[in-house]
PDB file of N, CA and C in Angstrom:
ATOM      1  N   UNK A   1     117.652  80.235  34.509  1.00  0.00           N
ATOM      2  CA  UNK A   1     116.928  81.489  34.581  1.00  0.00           C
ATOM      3  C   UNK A   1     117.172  82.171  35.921  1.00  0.00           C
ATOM      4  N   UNK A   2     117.158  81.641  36.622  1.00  0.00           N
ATOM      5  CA  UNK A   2     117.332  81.985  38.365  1.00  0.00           C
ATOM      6  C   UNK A   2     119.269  82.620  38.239  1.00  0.00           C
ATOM      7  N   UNK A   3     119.844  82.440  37.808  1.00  0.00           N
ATOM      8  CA  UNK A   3     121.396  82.750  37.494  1.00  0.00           C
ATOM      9  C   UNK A   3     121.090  84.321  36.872  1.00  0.00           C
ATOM     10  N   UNK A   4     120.442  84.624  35.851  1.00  0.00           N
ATOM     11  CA  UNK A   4     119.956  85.856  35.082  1.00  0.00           C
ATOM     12  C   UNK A   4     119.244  86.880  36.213  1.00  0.00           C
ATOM     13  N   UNK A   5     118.433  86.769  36.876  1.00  0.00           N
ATOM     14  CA  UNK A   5     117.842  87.194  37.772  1.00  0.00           C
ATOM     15  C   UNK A   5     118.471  87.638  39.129  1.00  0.00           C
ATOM     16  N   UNK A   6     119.661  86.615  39.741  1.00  0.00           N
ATOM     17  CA  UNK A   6     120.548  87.030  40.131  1.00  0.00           C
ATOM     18  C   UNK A   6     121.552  87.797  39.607  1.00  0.00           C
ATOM     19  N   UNK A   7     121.982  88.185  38.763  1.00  0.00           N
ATOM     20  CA  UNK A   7     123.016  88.946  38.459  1.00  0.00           C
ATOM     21  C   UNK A   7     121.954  90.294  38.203  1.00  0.00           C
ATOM     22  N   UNK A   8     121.057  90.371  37.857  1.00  0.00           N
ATOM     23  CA  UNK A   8     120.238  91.640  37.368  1.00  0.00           C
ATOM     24  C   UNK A   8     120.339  92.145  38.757  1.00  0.00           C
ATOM     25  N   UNK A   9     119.844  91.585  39.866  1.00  0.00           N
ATOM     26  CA  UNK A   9     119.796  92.143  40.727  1.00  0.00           C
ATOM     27  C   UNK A   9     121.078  92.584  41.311  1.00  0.00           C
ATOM     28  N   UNK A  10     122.198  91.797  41.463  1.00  0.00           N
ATOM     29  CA  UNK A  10     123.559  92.552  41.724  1.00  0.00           C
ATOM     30  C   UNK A  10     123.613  93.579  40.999  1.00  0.00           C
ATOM     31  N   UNK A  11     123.298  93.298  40.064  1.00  0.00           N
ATOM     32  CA  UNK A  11     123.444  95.081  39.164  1.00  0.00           C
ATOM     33  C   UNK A  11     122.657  95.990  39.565  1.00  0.00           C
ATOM     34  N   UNK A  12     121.479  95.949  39.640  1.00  0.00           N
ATOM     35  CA  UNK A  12     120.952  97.299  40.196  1.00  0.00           C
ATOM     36  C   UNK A  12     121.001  97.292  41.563  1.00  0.00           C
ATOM     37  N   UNK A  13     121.778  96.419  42.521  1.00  0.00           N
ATOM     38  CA  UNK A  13     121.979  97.148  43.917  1.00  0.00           C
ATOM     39  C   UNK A  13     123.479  97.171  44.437  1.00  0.00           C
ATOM     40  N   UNK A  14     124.225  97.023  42.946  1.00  0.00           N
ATOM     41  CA  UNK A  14     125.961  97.455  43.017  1.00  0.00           C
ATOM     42  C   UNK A  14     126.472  99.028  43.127  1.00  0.00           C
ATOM     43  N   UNK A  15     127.138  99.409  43.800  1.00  0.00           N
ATOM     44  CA  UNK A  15     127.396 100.732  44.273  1.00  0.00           C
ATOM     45  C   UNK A  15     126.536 101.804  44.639  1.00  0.00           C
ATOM     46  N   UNK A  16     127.169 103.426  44.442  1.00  0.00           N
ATOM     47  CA  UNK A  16     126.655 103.682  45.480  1.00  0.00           C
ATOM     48  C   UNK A  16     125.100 104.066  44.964  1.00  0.00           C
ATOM     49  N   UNK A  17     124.852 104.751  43.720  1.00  0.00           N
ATOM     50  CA  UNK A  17     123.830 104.745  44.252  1.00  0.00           C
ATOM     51  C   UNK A  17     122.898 103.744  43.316  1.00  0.00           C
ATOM     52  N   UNK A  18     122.251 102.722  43.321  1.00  0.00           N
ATOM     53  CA  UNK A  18     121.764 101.900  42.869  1.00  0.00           C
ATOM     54  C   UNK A  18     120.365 102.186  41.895  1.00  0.00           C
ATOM     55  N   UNK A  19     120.326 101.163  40.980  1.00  0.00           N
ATOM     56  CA  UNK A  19     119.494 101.248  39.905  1.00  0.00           C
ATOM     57  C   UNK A  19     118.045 100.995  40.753  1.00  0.00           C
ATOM     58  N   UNK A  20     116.735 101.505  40.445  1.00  0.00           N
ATOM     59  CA  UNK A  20     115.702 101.038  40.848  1.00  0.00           C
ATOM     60  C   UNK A  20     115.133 100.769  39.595  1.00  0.00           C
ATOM     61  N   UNK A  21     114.489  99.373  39.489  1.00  0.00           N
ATOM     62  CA  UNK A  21     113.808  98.666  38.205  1.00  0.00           C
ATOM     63  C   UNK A  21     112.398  98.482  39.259  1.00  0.00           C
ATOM     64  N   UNK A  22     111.451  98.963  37.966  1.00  0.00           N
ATOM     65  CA  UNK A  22     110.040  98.702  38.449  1.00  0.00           C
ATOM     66  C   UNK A  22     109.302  97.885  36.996  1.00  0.00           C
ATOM     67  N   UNK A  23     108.878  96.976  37.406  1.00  0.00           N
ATOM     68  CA  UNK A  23     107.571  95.915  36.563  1.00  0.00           C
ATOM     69  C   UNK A  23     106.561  96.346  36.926  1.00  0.00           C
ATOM     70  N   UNK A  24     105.747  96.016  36.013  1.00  0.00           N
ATOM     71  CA  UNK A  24     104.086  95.709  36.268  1.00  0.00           C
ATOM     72  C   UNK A  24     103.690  95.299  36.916  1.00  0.00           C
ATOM     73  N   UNK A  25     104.071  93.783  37.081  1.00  0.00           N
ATOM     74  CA  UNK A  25     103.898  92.613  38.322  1.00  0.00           C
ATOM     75  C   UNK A  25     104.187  92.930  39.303  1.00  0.00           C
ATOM     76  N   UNK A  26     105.347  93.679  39.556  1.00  0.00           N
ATOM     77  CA  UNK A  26     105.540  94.209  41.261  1.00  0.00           C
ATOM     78  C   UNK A  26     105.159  95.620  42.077  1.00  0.00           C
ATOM     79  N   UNK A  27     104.312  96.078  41.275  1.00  0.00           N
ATOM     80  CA  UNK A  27     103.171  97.286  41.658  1.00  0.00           C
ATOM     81  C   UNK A  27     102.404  96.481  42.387  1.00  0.00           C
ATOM     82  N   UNK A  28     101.993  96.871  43.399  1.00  0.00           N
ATOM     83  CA  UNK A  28     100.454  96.798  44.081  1.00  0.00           C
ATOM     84  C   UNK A  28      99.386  97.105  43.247  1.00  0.00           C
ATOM     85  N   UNK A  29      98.128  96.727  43.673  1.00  0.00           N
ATOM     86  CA  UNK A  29      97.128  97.177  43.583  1.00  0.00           C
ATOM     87  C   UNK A  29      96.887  98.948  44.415  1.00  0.00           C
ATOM     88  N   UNK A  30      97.481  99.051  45.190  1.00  0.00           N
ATOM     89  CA  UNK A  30      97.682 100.130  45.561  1.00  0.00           C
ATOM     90  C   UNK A  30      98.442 101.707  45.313  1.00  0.00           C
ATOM     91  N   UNK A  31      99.571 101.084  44.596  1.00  0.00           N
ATOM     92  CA  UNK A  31     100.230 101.513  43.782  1.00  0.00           C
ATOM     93  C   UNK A  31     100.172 102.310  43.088  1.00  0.00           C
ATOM     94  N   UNK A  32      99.412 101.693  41.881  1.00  0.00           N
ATOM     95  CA  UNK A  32      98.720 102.176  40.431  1.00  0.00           C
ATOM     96  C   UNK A  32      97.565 103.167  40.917  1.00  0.00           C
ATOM     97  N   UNK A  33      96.810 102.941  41.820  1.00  0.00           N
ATOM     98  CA  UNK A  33      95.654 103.655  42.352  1.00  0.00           C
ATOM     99  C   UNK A  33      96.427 104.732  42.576  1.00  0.00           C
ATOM    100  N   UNK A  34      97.605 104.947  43.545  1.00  0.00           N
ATOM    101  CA  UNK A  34      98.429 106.259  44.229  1.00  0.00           C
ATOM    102  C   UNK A  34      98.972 106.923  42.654  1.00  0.00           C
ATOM    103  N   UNK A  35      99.400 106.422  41.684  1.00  0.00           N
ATOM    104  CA  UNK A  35      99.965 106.694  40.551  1.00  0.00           C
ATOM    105  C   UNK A  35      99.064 107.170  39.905  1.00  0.00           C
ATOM    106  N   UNK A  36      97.884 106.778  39.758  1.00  0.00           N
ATOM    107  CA  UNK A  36      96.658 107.245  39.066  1.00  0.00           C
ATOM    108  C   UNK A  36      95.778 108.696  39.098  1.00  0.00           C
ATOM    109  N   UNK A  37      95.828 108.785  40.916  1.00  0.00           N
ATOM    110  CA  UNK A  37      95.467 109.973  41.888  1.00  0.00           C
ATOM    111  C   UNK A  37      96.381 110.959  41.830  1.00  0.00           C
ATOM    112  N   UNK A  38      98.159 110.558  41.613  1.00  0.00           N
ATOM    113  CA  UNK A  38      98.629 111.622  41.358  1.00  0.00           C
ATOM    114  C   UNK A  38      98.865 111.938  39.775  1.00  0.00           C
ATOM    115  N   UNK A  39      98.224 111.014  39.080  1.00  0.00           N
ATOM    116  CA  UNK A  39      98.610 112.035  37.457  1.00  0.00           C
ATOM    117  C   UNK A  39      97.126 112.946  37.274  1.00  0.00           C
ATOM    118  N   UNK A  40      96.233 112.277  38.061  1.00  0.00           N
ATOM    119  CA  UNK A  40      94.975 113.195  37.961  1.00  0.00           C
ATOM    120  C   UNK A  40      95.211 114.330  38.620  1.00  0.00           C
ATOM    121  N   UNK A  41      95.607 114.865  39.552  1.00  0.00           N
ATOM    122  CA  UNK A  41      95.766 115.962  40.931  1.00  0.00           C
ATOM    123  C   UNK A  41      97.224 116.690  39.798  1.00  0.00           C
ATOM    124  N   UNK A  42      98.061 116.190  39.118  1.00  0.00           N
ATOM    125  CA  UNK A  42      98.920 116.803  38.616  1.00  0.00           C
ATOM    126  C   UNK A  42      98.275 117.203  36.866  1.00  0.00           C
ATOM    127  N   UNK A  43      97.301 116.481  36.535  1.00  0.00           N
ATOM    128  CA  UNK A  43      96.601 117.018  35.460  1.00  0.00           C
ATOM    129  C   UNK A  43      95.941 118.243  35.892  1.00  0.00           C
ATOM    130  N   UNK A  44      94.856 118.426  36.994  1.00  0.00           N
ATOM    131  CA  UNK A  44      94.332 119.344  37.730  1.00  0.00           C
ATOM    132  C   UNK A  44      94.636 120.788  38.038  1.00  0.00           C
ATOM    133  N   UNK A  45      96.218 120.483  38.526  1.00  0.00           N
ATOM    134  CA  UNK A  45      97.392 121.414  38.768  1.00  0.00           C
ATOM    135  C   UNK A  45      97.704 122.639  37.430  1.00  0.00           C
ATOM    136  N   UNK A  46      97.619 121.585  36.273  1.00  0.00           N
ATOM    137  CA  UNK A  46      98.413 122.133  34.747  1.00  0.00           C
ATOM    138  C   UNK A  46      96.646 122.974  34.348  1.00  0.00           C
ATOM    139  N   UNK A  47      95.511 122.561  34.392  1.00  0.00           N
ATOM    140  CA  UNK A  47      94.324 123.308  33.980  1.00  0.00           C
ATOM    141  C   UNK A  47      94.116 124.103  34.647  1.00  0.00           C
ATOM    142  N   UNK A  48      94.516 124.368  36.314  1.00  0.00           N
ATOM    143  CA  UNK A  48      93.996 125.549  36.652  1.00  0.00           C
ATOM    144  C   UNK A  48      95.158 126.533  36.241  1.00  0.00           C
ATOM    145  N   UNK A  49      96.249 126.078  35.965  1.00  0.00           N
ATOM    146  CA  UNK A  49      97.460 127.360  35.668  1.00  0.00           C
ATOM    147  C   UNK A  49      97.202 127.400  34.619  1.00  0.00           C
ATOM    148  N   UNK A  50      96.442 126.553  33.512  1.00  0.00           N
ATOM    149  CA  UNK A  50      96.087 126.947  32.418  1.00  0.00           C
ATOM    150  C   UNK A  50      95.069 128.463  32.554  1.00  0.00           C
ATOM    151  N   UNK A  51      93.983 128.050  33.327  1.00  0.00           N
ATOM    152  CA  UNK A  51      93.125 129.060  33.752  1.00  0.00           C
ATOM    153  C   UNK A  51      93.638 130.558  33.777  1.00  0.00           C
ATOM    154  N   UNK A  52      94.073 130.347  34.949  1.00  0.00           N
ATOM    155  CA  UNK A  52      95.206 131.389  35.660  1.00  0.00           C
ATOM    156  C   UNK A  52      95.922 132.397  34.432  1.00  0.00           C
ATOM    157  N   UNK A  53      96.457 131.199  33.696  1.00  0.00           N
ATOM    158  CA  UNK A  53      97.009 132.332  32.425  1.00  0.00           C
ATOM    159  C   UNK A  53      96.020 132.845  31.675  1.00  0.00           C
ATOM    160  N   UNK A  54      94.858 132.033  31.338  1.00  0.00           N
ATOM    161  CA  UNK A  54      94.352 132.968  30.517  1.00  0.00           C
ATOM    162  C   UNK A  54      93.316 134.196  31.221  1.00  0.00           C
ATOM    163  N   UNK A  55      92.828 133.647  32.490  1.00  0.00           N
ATOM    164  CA  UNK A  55      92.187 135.143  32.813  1.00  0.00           C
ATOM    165  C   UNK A  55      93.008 136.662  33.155  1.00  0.00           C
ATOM    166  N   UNK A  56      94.588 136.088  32.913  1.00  0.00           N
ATOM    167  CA  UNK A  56      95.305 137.293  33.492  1.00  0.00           C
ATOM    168  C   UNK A  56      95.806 137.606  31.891  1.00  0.00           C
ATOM    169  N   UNK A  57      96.457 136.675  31.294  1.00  0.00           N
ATOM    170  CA  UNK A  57      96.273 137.238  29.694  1.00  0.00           C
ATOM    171  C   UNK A  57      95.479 137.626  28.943  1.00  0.00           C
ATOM    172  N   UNK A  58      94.265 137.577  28.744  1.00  0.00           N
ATOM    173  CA  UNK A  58      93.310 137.367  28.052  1.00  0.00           C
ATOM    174  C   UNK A  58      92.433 138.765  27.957  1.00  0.00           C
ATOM    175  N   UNK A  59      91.777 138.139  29.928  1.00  0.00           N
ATOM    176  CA  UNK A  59      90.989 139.064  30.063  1.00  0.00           C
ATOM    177  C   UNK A  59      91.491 140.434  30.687  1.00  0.00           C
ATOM    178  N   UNK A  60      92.270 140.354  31.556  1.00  0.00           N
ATOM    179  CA  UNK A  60      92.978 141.805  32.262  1.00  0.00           C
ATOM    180  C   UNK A  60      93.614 142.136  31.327  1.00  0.00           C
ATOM    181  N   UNK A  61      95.178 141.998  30.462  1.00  0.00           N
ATOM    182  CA  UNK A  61      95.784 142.999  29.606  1.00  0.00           C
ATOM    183  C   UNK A  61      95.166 143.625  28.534  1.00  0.00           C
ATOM    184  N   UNK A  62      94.322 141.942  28.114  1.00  0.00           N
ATOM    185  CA  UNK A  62      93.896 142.920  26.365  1.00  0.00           C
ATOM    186  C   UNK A  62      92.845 144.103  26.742  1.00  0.00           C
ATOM    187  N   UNK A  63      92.040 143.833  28.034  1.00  0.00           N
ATOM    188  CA  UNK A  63      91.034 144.203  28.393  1.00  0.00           C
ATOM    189  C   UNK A  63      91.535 145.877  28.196  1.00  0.00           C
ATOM    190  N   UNK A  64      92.394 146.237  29.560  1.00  0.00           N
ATOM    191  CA  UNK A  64      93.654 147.188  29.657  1.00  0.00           C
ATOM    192  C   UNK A  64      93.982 147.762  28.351  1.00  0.00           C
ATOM    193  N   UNK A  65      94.746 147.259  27.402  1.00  0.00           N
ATOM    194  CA  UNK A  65      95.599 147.392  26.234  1.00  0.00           C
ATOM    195  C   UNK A  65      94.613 148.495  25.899  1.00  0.00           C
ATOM    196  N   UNK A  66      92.812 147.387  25.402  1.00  0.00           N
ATOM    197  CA  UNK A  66      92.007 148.037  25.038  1.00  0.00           C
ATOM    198  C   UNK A  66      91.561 149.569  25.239  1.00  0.00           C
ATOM    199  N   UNK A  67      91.714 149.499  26.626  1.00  0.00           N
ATOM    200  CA  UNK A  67      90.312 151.055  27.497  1.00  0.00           C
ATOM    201  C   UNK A  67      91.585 151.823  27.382  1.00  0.00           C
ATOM    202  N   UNK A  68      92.616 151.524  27.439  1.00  0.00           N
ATOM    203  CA  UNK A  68      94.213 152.511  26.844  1.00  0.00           C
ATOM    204  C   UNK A  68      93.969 153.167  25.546  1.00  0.00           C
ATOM    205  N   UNK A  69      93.915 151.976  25.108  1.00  0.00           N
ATOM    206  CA  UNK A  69      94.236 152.977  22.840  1.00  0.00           C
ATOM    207  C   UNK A  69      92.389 153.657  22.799  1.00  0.00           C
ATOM    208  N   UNK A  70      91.318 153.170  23.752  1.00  0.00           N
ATOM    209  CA  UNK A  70      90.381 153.987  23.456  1.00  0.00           C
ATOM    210  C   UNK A  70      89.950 155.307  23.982  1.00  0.00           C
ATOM    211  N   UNK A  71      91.284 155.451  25.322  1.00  0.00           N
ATOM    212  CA  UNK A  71      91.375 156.686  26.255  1.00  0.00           C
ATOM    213  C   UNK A  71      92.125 157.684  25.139  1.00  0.00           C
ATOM    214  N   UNK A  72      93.055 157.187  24.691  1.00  0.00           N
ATOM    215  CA  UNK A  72      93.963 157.947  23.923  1.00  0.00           C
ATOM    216  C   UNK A  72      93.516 158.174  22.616  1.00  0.00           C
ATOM    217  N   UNK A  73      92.546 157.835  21.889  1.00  0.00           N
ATOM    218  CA  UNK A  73      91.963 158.146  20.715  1.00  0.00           C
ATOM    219  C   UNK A  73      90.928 159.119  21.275  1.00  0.00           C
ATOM    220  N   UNK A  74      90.499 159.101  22.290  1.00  0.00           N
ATOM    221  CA  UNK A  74      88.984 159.922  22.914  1.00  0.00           C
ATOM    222  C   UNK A  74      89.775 160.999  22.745  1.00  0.00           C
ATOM    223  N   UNK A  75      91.374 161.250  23.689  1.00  0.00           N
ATOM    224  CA  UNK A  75      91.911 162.641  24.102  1.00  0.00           C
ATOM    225  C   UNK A  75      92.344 163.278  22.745  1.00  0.00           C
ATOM    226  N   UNK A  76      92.647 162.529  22.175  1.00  0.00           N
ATOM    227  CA  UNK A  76      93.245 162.661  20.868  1.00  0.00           C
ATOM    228  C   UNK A  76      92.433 163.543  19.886  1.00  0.00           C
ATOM    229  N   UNK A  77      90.958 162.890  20.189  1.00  0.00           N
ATOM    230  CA  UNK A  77      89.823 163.362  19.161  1.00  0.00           C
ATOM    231  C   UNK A  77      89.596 164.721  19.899  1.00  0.00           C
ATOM    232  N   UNK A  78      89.210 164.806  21.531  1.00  0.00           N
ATOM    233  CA  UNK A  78      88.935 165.940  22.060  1.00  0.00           C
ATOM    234  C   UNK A  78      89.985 167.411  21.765  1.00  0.00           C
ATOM    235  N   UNK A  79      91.253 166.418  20.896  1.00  0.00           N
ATOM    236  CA  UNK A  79      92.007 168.217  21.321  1.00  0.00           C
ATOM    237  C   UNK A  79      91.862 168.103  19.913  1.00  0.00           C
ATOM    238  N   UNK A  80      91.339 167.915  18.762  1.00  0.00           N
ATOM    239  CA  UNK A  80      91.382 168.031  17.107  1.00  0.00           C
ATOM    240  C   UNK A  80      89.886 168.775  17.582  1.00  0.00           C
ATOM    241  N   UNK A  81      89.510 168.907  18.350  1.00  0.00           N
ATOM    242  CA  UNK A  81      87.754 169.108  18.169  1.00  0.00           C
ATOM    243  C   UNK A  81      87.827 170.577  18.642  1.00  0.00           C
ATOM    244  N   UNK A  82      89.112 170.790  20.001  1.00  0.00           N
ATOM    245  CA  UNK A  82      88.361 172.022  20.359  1.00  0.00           C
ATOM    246  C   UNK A  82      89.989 172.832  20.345  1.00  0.00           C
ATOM    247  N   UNK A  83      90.595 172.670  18.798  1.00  0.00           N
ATOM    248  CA  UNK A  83      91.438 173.568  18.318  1.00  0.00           C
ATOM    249  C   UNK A  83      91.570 174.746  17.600  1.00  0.00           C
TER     250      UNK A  83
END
């Protein structure tokens, strides 16, 4: 078994740029904690740009789109009214 283990390792540290193999077993306890903190802080990241899109989609254009087609139906109505 020790023969297998040696050659794995010649392999991932043969040329130039070498394989990095990660286990379970050879994480820290520290590790997983840093791995953990950053999928949370990178979950965090994706909900506020979630945010972000929708108060600028949502609420500013349709908002916009809206007070537009109801400016232009008002002017619309005002010149049928006083023709």
């Amino acid at each position: 078994m020790t023969s297998v283990i040696d050659i794995s390792q010649r392999i991932t540290t043969k040329g130039e740029n070498p394989l990095i193999v990660f286990t379970k077993s050879k994480q820290s306890q520290e590790n997983s904690k840093l791995e953990r903190r950053l999928q949370e802080l990178k979950f965090k990241q994706e909900l506020r740009k979630d945010w972000i899109l929708f108060i600028v989609r949502d609420v500013v254009i349709y908002s916009t789109i809206i007070l537009f087609i109801l400016a232009a139906s008002g002017y619309s109505l005002f010149m049928h009214i006083y023709r």
